[in-house]
Protein backbone atom coordinates (compact mmCIF):
# COMPACT_ATOMS: atom_id res chain seq x y z
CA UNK A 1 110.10 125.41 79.63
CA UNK A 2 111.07 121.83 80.14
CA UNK A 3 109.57 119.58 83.08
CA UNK A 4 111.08 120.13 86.14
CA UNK A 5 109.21 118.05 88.72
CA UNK A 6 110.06 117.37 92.01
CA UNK A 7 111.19 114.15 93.39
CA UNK A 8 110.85 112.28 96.50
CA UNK A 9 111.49 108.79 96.81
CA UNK A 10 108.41 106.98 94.72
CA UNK A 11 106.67 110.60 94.30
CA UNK A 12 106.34 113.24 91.74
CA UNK A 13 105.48 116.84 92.33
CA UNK A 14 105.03 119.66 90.26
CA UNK A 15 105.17 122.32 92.65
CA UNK A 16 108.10 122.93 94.37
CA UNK A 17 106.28 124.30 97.75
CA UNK A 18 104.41 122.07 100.25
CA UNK A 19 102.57 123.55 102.91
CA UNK A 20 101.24 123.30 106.56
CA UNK A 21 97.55 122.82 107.73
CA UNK A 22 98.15 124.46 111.15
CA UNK A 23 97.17 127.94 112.88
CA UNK A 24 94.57 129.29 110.41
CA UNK A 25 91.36 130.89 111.89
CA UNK A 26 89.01 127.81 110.44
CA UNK A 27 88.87 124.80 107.96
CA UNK A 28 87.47 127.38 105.08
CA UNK A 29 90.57 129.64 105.35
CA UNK A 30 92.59 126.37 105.49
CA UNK A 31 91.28 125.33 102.24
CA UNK A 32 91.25 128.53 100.26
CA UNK A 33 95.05 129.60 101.05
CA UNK A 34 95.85 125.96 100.21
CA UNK A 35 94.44 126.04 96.77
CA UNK A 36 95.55 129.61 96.63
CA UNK A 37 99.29 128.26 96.86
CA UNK A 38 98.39 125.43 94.32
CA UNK A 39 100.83 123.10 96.44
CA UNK A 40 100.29 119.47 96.32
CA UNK A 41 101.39 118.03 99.52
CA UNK A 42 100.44 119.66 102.77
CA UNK A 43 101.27 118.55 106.16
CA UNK A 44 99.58 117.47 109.50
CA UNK A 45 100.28 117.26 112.68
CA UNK A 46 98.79 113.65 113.71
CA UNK A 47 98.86 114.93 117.14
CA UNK A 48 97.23 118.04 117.37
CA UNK A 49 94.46 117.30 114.56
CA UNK A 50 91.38 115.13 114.20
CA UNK A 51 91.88 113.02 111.09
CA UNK A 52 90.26 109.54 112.98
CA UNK A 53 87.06 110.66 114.55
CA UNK A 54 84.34 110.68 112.33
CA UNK A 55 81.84 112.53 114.91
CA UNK A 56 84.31 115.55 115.26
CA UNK A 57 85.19 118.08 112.88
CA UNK A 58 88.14 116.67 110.10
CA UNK A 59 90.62 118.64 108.83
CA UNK A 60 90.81 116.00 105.47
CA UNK A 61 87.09 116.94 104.92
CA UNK A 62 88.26 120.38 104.02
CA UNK A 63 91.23 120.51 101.76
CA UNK A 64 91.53 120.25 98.22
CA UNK A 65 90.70 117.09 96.60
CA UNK A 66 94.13 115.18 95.47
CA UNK A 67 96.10 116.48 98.19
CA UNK A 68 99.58 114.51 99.30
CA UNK A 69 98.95 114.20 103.12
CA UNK A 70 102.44 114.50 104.60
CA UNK A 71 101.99 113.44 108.65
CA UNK A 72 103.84 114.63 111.02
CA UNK A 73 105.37 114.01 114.27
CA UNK A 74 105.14 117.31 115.51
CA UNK A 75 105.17 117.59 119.65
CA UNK A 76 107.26 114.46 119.74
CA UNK A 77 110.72 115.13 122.07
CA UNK A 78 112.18 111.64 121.62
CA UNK A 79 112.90 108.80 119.08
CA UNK A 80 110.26 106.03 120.31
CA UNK A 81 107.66 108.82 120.65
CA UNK A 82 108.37 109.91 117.12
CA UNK A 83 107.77 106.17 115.46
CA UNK A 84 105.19 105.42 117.58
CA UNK A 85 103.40 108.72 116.22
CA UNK A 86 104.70 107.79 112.51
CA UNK A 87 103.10 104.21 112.94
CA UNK A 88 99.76 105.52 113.94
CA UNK A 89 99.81 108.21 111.06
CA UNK A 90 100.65 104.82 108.69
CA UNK A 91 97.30 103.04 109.78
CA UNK A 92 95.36 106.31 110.05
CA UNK A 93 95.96 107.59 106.86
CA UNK A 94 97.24 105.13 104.83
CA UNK A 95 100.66 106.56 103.73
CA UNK A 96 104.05 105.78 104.17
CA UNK A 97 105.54 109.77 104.20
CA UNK A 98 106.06 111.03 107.54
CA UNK A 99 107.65 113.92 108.49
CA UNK A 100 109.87 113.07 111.26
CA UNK A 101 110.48 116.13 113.63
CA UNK A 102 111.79 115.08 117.22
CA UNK A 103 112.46 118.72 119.47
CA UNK A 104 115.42 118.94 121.75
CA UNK A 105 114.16 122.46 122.91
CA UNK A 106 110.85 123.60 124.03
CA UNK A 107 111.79 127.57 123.57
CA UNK A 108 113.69 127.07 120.07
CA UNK A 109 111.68 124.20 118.80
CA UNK A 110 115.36 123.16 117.28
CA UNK A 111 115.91 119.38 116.54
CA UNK A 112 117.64 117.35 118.85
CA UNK A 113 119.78 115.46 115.82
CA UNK A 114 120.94 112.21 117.80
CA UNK A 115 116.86 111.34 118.16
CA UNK A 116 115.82 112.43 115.11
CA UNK A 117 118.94 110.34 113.42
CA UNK A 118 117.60 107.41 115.68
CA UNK A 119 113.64 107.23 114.18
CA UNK A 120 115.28 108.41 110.83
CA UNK A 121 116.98 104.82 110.98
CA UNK A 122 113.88 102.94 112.60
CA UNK A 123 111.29 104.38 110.08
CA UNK A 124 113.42 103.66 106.90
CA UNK A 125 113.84 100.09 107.92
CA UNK A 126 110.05 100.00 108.37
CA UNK A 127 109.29 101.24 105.14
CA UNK A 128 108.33 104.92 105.59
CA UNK A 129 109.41 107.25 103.02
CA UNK A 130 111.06 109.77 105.82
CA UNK A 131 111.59 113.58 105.45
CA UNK A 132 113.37 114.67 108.45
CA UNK A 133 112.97 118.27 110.26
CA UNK A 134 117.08 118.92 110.94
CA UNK A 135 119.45 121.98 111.97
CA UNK A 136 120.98 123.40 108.87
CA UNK A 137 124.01 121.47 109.98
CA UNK A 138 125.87 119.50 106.86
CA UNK A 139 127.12 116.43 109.28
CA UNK A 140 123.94 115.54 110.36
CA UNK A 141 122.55 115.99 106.67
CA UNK A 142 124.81 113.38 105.40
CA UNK A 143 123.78 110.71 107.75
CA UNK A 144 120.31 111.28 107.08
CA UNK A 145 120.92 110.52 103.97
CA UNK A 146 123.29 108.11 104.56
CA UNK A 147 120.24 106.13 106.89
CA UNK A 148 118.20 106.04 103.76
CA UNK A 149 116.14 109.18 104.31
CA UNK A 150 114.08 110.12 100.86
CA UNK A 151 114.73 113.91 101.78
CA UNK A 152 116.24 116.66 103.98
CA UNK A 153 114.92 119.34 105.20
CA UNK A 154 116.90 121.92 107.13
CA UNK A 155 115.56 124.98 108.70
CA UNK A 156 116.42 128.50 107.46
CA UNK A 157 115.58 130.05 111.21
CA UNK A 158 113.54 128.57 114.02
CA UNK A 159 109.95 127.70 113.63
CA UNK A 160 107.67 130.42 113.24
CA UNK A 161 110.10 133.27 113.41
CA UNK A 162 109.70 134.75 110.16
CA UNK A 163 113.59 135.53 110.16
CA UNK A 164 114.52 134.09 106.76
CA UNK A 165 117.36 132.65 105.98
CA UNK A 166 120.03 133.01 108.75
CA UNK A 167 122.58 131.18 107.25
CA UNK A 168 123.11 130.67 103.81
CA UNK A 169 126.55 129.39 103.70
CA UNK A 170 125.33 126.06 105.71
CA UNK A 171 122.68 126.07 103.07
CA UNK A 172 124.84 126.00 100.01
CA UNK A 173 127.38 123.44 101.55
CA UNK A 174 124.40 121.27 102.12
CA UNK A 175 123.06 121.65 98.78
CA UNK A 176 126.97 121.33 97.64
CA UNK A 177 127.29 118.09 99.37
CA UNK A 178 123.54 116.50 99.10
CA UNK A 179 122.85 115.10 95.34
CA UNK A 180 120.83 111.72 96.00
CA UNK A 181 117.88 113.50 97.67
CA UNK A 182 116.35 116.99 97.43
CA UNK A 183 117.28 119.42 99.87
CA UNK A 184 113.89 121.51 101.53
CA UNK A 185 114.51 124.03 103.49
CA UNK A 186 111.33 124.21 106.45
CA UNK A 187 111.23 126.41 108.87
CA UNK A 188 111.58 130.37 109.40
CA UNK A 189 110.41 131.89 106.24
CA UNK A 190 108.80 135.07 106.58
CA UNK A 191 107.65 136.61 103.37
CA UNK A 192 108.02 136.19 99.39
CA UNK A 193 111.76 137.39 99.26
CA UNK A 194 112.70 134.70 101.85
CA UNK A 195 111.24 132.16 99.82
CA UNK A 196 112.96 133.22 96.71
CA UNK A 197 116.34 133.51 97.95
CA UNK A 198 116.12 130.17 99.51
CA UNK A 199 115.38 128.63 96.05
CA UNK A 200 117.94 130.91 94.40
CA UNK A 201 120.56 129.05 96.53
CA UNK A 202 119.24 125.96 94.99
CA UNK A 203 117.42 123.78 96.98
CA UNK A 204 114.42 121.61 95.86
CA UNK A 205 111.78 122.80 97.81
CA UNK A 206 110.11 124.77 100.02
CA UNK A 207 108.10 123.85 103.44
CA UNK A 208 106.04 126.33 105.07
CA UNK A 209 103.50 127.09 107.40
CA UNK A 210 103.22 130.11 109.64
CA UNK A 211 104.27 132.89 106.84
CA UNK A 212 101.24 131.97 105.31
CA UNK A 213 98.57 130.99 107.72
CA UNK A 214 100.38 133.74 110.25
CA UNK A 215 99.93 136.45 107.89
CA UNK A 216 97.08 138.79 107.55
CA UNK A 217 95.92 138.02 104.12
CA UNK A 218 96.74 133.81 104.49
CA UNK A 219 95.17 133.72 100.96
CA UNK A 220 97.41 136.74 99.08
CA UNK A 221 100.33 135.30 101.15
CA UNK A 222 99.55 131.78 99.43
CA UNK A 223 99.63 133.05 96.15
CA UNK A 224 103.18 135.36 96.38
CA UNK A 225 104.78 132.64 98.10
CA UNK A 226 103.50 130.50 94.72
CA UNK A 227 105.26 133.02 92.71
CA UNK A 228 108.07 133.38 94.68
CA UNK A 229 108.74 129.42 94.48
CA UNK A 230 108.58 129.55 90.94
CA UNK A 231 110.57 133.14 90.35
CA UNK A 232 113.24 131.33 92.76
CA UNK A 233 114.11 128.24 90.91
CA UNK A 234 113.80 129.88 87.65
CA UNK A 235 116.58 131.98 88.42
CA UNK A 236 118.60 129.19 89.82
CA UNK A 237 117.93 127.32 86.91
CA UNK A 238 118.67 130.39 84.32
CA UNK A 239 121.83 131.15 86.47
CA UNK A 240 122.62 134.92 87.70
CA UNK A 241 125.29 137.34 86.21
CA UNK A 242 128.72 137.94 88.01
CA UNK A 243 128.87 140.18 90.79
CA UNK A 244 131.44 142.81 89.93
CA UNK A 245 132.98 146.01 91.89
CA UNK A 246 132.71 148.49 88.75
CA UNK A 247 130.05 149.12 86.26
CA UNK A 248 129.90 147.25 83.24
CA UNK A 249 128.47 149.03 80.03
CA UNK A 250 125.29 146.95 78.27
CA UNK A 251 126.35 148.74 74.97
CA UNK A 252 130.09 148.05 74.44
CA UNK A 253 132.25 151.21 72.71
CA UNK A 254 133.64 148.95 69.99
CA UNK A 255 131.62 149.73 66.62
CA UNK A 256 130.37 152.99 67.66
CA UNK A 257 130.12 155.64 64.66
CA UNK A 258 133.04 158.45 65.88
């Protein structure tokens, strides 16, 4: 099989799933379904985690050595609280990828997409390397891109609800329409199948946190959603038979001894 790395802005990937560092029972369970899923970038939430204080306990201490931190600006509900959270991620950790999320809705956790479009536009011109957290809505796709945004990342359902894709046409006009970047779909995953079928539609990647750590084996969850990733874009890639309304014979007639 040939290489088929993933791409964001200046970096390389060879898995196709990045993960989340939140809601596991401890650091050790943390590290083990991280290395279980063999991803390579794995987000934080700058807000909600130690990563500065040396006399507390860190969550960097405890993951796998080489891991792409991916910040986050989770808990942020407008623009300016968003790149203020993104700049002190920067110093922090030393990185320029941020994953912007900016909520509109405490209950639904959805995006509020003028905001997020806002710090999209102020982090790019500061030099972040931006993955944005966006409805599955095409428009607002575009001019994420359009800002100068090295990724987009539509949800499949609303954070931590497990219901899988909900809307699969959205998804395939945004893969359709989005070329220059890859298209990851975060949020709302529930299990292996979800994963798959997302990546049989043909997006890049993969973002995920609460199927895993949520689940009641975090480590066996790790590993199918691994395979699943994989199974996913190797169908995409090899391309799926026609659908058809009548059975069509494997062994053709013609040539048959009478």
């Amino acid at each position: 099989m040939q290489p088929d790395p993933l791409v964001i802005g200046p970096y390389t990937f060879h898995s196709r799933l990045i993960v989340g560092s939140g809601k596991y029972r401890d650091f050790d369970e943390t590290r083990l379904a991280t290395e279980a899923s063999e991803a390579e970038m794995i987000t934080v939430a700058v807000r909600r985690v130690n990563v500065t204080d040396a006399s507390q306990p860190n969550l960097l201490d405890h993951l796998p050595k080489g891991m792409k931190i991916l910040p986050n600006t989770a808990g942020c509900y407008t623009a300016e609280e968003a790149v203020r959270t993104a700049r002190l991620a920067r110093e922090a950790l030393d990185t320029d990828l941020v994953k912007l999320e900016v909520i509109g809705d405490p209950q639904t956790l959805f995006p509020d997409n003028e905001q997020t479009l806002e710090a999209a536009r102020i982090l790019v011109k500061d030099g972040f390397t931006v993955l944005p957290y966006t409805l599955d809505d095409p428009i607002v796709c575009r001019k994420l891109v359009d800002a100068g945004c090295a990724a987009v990342m539509p949800l499949a359902a609303p954070i931590g609800s497990g219901l899988g894709i909900r809307n699969s046409t959205n998804l395939l006009i945004i893969r359709e329409t989005i070329r220059e970047v890859p298209v990851i779909v975060d949020a709302g995953v529930g299990t292996a199948s979800d994963a798959a079928r997302a990546m049989e539609l043909g997006v890049d990647g993969l973002l995920m946190n609460t199927a895993i750590a949520g689940a009641r084996d975090p480590i066996a969850m790790a590993t199918a959603m691994k395979l699943a990733v994989r199974a996913g874009r190797l169908a995409y890639l090899a391309g799926r038979i026609e659908k058809r309304l009548y059975a069509n014979a494997s062994s053709p007639l013609a040539g048959l001894i009478e």
